[in-house]
Every structure is written in structure tokens, then in C-alpha cells.
N, C-alpha and C. Protein backbone atom coordinates (compact mmCIF):
# COMPACT_ATOMS: atom_id res chain seq x y z
N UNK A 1 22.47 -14.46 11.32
CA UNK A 1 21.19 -13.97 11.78
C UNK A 1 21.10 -12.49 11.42
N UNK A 2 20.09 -12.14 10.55
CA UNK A 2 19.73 -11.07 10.66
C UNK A 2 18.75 -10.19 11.19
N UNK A 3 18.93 -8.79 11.94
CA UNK A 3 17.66 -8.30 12.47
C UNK A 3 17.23 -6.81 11.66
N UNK A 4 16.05 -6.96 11.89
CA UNK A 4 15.25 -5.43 11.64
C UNK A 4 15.14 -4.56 12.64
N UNK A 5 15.16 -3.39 12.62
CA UNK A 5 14.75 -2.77 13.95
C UNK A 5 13.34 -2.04 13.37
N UNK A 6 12.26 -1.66 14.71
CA UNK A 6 11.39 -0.90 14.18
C UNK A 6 11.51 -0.15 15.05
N UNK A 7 11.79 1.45 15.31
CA UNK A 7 11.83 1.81 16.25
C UNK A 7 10.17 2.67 16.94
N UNK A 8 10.65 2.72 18.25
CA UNK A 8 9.35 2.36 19.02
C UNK A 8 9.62 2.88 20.37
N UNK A 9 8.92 4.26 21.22
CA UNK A 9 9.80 4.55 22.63
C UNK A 9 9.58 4.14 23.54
N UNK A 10 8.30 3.11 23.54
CA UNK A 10 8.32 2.40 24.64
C UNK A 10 7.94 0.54 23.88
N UNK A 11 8.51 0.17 24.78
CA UNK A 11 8.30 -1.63 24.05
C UNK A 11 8.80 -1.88 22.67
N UNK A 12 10.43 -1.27 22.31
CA UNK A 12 10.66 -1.36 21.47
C UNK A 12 10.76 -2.82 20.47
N UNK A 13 10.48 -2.86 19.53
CA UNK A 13 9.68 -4.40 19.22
C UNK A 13 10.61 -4.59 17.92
N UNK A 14 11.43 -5.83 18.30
CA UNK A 14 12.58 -5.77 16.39
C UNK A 14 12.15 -7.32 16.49
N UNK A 15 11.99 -7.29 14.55
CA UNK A 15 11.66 -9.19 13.94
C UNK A 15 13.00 -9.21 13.81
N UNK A 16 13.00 -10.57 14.26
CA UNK A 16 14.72 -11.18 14.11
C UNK A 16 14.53 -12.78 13.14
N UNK A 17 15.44 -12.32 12.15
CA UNK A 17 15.20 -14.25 11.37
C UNK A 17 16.16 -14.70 12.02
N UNK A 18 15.95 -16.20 11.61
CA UNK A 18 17.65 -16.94 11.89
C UNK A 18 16.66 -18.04 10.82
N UNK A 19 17.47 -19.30 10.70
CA UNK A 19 17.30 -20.39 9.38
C UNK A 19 16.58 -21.31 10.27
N UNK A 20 15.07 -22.01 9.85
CA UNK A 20 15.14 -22.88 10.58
C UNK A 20 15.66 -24.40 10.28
N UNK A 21 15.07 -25.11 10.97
CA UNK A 21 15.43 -26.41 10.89
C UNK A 21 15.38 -27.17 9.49
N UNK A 22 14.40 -26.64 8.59
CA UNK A 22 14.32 -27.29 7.06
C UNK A 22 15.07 -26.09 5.83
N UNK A 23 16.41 -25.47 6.29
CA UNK A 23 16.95 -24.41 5.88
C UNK A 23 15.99 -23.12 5.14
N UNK A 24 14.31 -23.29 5.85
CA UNK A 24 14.67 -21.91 5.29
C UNK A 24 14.05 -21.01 6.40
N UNK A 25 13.59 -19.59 5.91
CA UNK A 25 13.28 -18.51 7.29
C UNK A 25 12.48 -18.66 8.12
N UNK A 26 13.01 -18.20 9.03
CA UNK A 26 11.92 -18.31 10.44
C UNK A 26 12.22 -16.70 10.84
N UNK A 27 10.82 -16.52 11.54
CA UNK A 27 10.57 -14.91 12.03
C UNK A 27 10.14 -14.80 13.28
N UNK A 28 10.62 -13.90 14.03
CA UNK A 28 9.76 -13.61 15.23
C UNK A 28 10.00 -12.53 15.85
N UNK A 29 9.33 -11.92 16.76
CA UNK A 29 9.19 -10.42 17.32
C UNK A 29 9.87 -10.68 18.69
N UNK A 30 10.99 -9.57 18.93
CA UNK A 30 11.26 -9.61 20.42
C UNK A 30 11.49 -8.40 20.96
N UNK A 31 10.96 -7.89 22.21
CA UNK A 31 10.82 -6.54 22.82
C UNK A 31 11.88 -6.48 23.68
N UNK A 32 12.06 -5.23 23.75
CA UNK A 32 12.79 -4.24 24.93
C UNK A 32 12.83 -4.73 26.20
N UNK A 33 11.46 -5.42 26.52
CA UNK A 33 11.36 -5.70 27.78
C UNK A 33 11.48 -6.97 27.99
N UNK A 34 11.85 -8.34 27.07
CA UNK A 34 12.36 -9.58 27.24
C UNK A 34 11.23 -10.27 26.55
N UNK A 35 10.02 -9.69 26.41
CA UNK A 35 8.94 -10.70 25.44
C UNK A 35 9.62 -10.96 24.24
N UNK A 36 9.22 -12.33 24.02
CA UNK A 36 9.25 -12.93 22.62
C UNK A 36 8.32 -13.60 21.74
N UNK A 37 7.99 -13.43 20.56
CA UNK A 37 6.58 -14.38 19.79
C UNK A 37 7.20 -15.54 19.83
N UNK A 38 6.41 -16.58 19.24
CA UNK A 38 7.29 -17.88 18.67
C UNK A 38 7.81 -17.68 17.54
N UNK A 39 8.40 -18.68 17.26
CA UNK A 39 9.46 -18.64 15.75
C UNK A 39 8.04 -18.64 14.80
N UNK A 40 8.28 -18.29 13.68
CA UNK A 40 6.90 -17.79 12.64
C UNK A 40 8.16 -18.21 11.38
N UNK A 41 7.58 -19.49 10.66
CA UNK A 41 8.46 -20.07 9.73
C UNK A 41 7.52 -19.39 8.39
N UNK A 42 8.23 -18.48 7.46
CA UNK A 42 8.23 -17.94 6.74
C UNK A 42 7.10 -17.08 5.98
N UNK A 43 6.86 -15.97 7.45
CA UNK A 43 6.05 -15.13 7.72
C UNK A 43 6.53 -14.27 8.24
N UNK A 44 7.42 -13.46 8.15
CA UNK A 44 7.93 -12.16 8.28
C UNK A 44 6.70 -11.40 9.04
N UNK A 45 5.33 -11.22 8.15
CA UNK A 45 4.27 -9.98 8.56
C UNK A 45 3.63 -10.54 9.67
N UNK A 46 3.49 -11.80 9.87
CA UNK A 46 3.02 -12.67 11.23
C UNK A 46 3.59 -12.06 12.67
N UNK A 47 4.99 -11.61 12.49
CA UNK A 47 5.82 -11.87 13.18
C UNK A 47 5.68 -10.44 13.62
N UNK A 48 5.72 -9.54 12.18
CA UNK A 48 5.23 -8.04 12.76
C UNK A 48 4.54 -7.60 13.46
N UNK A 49 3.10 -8.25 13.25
CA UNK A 49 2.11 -8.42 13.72
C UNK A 49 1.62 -8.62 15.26
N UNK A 50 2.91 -9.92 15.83
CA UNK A 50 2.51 -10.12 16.98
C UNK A 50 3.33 -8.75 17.73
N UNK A 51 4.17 -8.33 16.80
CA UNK A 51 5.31 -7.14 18.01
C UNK A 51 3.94 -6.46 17.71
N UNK A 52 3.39 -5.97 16.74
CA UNK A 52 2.39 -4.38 17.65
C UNK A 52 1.25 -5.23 18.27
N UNK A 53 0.76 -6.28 18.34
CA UNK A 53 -0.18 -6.77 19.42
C UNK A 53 0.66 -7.19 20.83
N UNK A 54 1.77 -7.19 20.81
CA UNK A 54 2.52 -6.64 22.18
C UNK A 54 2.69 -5.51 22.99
N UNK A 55 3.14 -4.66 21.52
CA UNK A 55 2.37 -3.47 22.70
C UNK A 55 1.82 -2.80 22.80
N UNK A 56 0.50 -2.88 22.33
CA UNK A 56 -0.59 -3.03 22.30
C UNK A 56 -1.64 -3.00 23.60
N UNK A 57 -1.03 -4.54 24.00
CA UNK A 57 -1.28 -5.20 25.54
C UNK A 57 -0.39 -4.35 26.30
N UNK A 58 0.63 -4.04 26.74
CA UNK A 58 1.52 -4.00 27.27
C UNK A 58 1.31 -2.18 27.71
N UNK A 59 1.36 -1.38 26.15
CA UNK A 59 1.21 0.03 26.80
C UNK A 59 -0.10 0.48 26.78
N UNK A 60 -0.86 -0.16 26.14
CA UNK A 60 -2.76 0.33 26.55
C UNK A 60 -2.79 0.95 24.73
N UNK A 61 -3.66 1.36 24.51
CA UNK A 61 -4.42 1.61 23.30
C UNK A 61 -3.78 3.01 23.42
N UNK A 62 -3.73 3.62 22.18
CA UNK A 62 -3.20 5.51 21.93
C UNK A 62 -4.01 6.19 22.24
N UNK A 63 -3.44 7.32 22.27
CA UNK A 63 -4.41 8.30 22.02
C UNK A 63 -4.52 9.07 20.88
N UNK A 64 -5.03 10.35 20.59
CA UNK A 64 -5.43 10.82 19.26
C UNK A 64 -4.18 11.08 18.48
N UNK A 65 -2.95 11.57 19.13
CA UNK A 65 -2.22 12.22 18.44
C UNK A 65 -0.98 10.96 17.90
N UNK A 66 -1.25 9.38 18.59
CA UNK A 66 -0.45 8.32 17.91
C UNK A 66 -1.55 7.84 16.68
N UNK A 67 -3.01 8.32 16.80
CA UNK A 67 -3.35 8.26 15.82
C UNK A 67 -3.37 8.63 14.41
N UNK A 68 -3.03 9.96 14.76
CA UNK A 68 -2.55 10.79 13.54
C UNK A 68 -0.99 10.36 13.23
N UNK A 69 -0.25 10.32 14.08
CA UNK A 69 1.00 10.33 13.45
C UNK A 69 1.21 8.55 12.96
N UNK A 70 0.45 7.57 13.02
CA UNK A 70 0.08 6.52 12.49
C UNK A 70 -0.60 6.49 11.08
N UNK A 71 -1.22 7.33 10.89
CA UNK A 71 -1.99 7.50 9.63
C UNK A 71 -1.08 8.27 8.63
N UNK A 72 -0.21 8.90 9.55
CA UNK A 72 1.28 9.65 8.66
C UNK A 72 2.06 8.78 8.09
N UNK A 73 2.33 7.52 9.18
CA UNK A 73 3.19 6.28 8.43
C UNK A 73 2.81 5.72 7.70
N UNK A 74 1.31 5.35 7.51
CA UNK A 74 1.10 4.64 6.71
C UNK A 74 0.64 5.24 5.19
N UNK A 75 1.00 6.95 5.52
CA UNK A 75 0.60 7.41 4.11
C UNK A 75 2.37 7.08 3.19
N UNK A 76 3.23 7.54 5.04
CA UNK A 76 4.15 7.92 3.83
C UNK A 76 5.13 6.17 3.22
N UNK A 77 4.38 5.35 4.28
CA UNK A 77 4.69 3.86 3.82
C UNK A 77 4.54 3.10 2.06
N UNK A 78 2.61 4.27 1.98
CA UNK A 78 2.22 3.55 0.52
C UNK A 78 2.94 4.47 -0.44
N UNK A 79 3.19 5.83 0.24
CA UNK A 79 4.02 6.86 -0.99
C UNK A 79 5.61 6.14 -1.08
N UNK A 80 6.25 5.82 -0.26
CA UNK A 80 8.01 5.08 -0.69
C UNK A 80 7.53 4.13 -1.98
N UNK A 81 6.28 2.95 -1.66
CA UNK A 81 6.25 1.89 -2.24
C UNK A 81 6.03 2.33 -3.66
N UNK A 82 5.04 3.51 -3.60
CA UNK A 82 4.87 4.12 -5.10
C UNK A 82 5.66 4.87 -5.40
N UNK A 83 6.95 5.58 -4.82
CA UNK A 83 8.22 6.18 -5.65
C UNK A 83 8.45 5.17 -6.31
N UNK A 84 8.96 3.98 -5.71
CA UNK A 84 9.81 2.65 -6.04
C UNK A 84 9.26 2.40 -7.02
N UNK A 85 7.94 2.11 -7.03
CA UNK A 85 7.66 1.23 -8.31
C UNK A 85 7.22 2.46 -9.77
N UNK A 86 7.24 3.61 -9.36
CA UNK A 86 6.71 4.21 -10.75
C UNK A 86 8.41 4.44 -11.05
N UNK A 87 9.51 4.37 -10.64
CA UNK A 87 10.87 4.46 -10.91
C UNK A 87 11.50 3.52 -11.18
N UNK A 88 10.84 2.26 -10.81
CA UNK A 88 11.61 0.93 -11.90
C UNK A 88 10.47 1.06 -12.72
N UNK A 89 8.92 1.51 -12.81
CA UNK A 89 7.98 0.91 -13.87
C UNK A 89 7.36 1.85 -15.20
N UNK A 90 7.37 3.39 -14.84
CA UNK A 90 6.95 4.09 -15.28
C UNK A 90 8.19 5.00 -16.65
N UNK A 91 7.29 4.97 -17.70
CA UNK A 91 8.69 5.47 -18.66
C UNK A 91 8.14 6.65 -18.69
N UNK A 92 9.09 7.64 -19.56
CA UNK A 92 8.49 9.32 -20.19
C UNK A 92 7.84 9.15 -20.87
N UNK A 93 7.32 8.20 -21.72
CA UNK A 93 6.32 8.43 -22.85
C UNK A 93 4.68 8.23 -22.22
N UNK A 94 5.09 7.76 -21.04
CA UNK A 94 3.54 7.68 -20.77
C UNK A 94 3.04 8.75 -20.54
N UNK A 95 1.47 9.05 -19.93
CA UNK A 95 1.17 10.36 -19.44
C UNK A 95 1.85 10.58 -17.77
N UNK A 96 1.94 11.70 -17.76
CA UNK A 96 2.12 12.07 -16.72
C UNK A 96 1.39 12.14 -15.35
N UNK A 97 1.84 11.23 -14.34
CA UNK A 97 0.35 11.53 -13.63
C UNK A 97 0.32 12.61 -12.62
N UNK A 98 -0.72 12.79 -12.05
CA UNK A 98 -1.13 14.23 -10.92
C UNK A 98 -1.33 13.61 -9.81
N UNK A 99 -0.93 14.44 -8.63
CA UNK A 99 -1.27 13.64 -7.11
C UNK A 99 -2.55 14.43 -6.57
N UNK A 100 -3.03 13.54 -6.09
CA UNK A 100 -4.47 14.29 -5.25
C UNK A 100 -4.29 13.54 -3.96
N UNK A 101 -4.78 14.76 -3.20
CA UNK A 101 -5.31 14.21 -1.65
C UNK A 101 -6.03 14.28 -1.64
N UNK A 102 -6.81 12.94 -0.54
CA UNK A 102 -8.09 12.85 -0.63
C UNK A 102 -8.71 12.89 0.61
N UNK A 103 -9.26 12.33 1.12
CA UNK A 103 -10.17 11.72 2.14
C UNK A 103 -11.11 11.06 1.53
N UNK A 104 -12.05 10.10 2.60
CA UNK A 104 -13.44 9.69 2.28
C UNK A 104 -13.88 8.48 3.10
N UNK A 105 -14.78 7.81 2.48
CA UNK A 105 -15.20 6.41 3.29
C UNK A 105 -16.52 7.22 4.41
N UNK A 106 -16.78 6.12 4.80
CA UNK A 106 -18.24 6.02 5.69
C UNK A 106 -17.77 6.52 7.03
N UNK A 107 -16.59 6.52 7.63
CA UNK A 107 -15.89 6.38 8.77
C UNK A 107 -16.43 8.09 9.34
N UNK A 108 -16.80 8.56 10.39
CA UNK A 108 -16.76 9.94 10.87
C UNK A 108 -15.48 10.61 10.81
N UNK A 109 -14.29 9.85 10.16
CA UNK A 109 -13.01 10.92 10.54
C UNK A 109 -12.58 9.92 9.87
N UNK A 110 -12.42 9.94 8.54
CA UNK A 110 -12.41 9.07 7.50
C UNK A 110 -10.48 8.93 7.17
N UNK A 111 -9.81 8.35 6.47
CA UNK A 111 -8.31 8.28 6.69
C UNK A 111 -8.38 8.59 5.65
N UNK A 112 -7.12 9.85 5.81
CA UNK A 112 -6.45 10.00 4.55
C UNK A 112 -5.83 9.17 3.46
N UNK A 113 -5.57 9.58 2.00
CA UNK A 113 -5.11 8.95 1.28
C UNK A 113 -4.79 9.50 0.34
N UNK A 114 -4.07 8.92 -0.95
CA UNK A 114 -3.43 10.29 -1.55
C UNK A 114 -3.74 9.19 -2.94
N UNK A 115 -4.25 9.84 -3.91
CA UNK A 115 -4.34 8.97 -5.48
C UNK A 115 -3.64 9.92 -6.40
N UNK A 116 -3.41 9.12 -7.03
CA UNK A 116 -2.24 9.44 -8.12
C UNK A 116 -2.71 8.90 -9.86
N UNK A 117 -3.15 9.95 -10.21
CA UNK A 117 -3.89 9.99 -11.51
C UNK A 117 -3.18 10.07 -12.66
N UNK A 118 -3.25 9.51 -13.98
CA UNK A 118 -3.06 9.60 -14.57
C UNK A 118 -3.79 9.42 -15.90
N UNK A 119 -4.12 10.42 -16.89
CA UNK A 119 -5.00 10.13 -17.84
C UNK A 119 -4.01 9.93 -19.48
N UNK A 120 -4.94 8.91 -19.79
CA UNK A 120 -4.49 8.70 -21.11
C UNK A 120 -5.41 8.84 -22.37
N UNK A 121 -4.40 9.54 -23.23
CA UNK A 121 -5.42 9.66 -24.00
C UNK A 121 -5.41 8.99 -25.71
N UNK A 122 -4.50 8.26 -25.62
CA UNK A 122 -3.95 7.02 -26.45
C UNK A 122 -4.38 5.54 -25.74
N UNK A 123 -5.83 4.86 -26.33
CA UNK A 123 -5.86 3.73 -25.12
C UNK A 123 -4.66 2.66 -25.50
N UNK A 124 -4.05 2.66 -26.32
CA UNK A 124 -2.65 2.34 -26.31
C UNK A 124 -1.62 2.25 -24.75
N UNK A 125 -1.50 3.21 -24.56
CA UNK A 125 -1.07 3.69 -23.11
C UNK A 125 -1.95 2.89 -21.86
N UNK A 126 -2.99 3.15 -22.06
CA UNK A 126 -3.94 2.51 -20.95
C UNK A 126 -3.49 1.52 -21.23
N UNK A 127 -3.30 0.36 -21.94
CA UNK A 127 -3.03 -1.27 -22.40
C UNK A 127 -1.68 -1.35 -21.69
N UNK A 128 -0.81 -0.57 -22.39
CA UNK A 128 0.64 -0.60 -21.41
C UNK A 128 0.42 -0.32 -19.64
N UNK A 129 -0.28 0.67 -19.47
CA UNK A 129 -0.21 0.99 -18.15
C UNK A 129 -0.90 -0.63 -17.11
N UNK A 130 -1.89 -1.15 -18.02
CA UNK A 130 -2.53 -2.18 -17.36
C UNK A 130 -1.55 -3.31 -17.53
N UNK A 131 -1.02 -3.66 -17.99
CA UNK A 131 0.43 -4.86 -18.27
C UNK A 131 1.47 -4.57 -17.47
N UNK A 132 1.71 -3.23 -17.37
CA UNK A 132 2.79 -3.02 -15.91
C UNK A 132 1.98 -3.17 -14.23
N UNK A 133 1.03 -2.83 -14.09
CA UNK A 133 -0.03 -3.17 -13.26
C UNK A 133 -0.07 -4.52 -12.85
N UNK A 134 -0.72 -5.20 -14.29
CA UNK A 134 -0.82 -6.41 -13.87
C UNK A 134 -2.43 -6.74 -13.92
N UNK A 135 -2.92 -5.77 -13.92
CA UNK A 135 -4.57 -6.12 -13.84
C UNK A 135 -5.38 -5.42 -15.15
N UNK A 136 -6.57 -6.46 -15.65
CA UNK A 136 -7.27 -6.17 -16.63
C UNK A 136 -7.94 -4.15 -16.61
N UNK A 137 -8.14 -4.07 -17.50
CA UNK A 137 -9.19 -2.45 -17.43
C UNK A 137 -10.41 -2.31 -16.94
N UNK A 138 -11.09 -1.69 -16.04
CA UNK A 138 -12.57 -2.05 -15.83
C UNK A 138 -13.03 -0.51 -16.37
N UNK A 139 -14.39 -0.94 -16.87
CA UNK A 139 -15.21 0.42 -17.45
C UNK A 139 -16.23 0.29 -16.75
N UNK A 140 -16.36 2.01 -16.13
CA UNK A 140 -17.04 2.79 -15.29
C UNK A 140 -17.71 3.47 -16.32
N UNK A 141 -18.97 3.77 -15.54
CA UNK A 141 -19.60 5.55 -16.25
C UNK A 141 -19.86 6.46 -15.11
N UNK A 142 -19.58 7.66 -15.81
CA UNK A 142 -19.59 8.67 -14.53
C UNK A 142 -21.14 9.22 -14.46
N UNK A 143 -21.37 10.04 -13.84
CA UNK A 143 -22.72 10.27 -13.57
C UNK A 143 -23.10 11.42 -15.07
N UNK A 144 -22.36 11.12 -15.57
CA UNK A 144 -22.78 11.99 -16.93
C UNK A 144 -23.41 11.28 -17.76
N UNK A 145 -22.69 9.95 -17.66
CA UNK A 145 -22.84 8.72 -19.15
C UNK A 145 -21.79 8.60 -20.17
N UNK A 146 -20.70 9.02 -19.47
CA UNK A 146 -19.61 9.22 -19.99
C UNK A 146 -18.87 7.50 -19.97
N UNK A 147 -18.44 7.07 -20.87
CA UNK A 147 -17.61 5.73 -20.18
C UNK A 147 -16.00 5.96 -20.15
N UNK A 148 -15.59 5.61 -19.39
CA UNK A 148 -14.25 5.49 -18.80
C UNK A 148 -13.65 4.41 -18.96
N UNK A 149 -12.63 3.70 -19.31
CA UNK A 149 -11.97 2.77 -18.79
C UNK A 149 -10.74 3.25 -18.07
N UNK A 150 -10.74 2.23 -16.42
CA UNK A 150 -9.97 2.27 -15.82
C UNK A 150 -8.99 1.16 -14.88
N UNK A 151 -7.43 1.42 -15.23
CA UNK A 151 -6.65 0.75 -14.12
C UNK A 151 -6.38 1.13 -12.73
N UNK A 152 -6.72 0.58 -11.47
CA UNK A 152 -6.17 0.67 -10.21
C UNK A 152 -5.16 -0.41 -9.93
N UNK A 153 -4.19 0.30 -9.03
CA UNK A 153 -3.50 -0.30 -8.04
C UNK A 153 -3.07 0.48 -7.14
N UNK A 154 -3.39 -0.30 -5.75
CA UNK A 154 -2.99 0.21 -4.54
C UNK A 154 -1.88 0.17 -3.62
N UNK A 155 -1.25 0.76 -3.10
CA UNK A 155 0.33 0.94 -2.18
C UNK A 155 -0.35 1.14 -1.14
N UNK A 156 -0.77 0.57 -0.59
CA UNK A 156 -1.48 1.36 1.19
C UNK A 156 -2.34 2.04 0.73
N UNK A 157 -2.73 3.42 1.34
CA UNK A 157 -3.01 4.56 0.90
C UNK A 157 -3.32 4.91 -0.22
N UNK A 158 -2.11 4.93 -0.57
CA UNK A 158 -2.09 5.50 -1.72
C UNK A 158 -2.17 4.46 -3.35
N UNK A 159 -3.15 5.22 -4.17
CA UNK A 159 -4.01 4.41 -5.54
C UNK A 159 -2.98 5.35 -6.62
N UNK A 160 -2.52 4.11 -7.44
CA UNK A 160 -2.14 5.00 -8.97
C UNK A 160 -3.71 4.52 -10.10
N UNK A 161 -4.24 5.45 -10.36
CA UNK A 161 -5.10 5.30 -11.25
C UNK A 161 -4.86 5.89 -12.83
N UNK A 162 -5.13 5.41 -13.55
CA UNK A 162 -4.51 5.30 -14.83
C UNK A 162 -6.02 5.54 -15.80
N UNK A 163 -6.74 6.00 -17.07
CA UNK A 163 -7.66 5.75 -17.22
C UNK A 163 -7.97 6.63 -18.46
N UNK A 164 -9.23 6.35 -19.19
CA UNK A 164 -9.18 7.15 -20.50
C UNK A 164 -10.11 6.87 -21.00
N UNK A 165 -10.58 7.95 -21.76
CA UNK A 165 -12.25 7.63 -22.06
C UNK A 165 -12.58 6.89 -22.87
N UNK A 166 -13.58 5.97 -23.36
CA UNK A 166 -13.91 5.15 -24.26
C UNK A 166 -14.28 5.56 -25.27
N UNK A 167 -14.16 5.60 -26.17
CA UNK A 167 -14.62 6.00 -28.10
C UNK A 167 -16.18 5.79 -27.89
N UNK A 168 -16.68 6.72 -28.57
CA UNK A 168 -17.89 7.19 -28.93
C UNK A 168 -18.38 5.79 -29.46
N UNK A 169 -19.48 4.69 -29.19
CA UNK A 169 -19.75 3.86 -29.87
C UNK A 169 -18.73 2.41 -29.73
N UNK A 170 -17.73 2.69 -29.16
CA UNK A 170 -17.19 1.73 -29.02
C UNK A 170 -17.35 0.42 -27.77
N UNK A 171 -18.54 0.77 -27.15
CA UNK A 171 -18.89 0.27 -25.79
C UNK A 171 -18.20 -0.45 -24.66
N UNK A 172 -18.66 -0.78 -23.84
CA UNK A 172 -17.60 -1.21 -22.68
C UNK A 172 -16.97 -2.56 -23.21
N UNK A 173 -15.88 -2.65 -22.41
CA UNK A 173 -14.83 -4.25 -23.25
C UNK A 173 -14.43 -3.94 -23.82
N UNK A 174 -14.41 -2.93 -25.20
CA UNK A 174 -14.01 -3.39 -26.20
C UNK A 174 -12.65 -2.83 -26.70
């Protein structure tokens, strides 16, 4: 049996697997204070899930400052995922990309987020960058009339955007 811990100072909440009955994982959340979810057969995030809707119930809703330091985890959650992957995925020959912080959205106190740019100026590169991705190119125009083609992918938070302008005449797609 193996466990996770998440740590937590009140209602501390750890997913614990063990094998189930058709040999394979089973998940579930168990607290500090003796609560347990049910077994969650091979759903790990299910299982996460029910530990913070435990305590949740249990210690009442936050206040501002678990809000902020929540929006901290989850920046610096999508930034680990994007060390990881631009360090198994990203070579030197590509361009280099730039970090921006951002904000935005409709929200009055909108959540941070952090994008991670990179321009190319070989659409060569853009083709590679979209094959490590995984997803086709989409072409934008900016409010100039400029066309762009661009790759996203998202880590939480945080967006690696990849992107490069389209040839004079060469129109979108192509």
C-alpha cells in the first residue's frame, strides 16, 4: 500500500491506494480526524477531490488570505509541470521563450497566471514546437491585420505559447 500525503493544518487529508479486487488501483481520501471517502477504483483525482470537499464541510469556506496563498499553489503547481516538460521537451535550437505575468478574465479580481512565450521565426520551428505539443497551429489576426500562427498549451496557470507570423500572401492554413 502506498500513501500520499497532502499536507494541510487542520483536517489533514492523505489519498491512500491499495489493489483492488480485479488487481488494479483503488483510491481514496482519509483525514486526521477518522473520515474516509469510498474506495475510488482508478481515479486518483476523484479521490483528491473528495479530501478538499471534506474540508471544506468540516472547516467552513477561507478567507482572503487562503485565497491568495491557493492561487500561489496553483501557479506554482502549473510552473513545476512546465519546468518538467520544457526539460524532457524543449531543445537549444528552438527559440527561446520569455515569461510574462499576467492577469485577466471577466472576474473583478481576476487570477493570476503566468504565459510563457515563445516566438519563431523559422515556421519550421513552429511545426516542431506543434508536434511536441501535440496540437495543430491556429491562425489569429491581431488588431493590426497582421496574421499569426499559433500553438497553445496549458499547465494550470500557466500557457507555453509558441507562434510566428505568417508570410506575406501566404494566407491562413497554409
Amino acid at each position: 500500500m502506498a500513501t500520499t500525503t497532502t499536507i494541510d493544518l487542520t483536517h489533514q487529508v492523505q489519498v491512500v491506494t491499495d489493489e483492488d479486487s480485479f488487481g488494479g488501483e483503488a483510491y481514496r481520501a482519509e483525514c486526521s480526524c477518522g473520515w474516509a471517502s469510498d474506495w475510488l477504483h482508478y481515479n486518483e483525482a476523484a479521490a483528491e477531490a473528495a479530501g478538499v470537499d471534506h474540508r471544506e464541510v468540516a472547516v467552513g469556506p477561507g478567507d482572503g488570505l487562503d485565497a491568495v496563498m491557493g492561487e500561489l499553489l496553483d501557479l506554482q503547481d502549473g510552473l513545476a509541470d512546465m519546468v518538467v516538460w520544457l526539460a524532457e521537451n524543449w531543445s537549444a535550437d528552438l527559440p527561446v521563450p520569455v515569461v510574462y505575468g499576467c492577469h485577466g478574465g471577466p472576474d473583478p479580481v481576476p487570477p493570476a497566471r503566468i504565459e510563457v512565450w515563445a516566438y519563431c521565426t523559422d515556421p519550421a520551428d513552429l511545426v516542431r514546437i506543434s508536434h511536441l505539443v501535440g496540437v495543430p497551429p491556429v491562425d489569429d489576426e491581431d488588431s493590426g491585420g497582421t496574421l499569426y500562427r499559433n500553438v497553445r498549451r496549458a499547465f494550470g496557470r500557466v500557457t507555453l505559447r509558441a507562434y510566428g507570423r505568417v508570410p506575406e500572401g501566404a494566407g491562413a492554413g497554409s
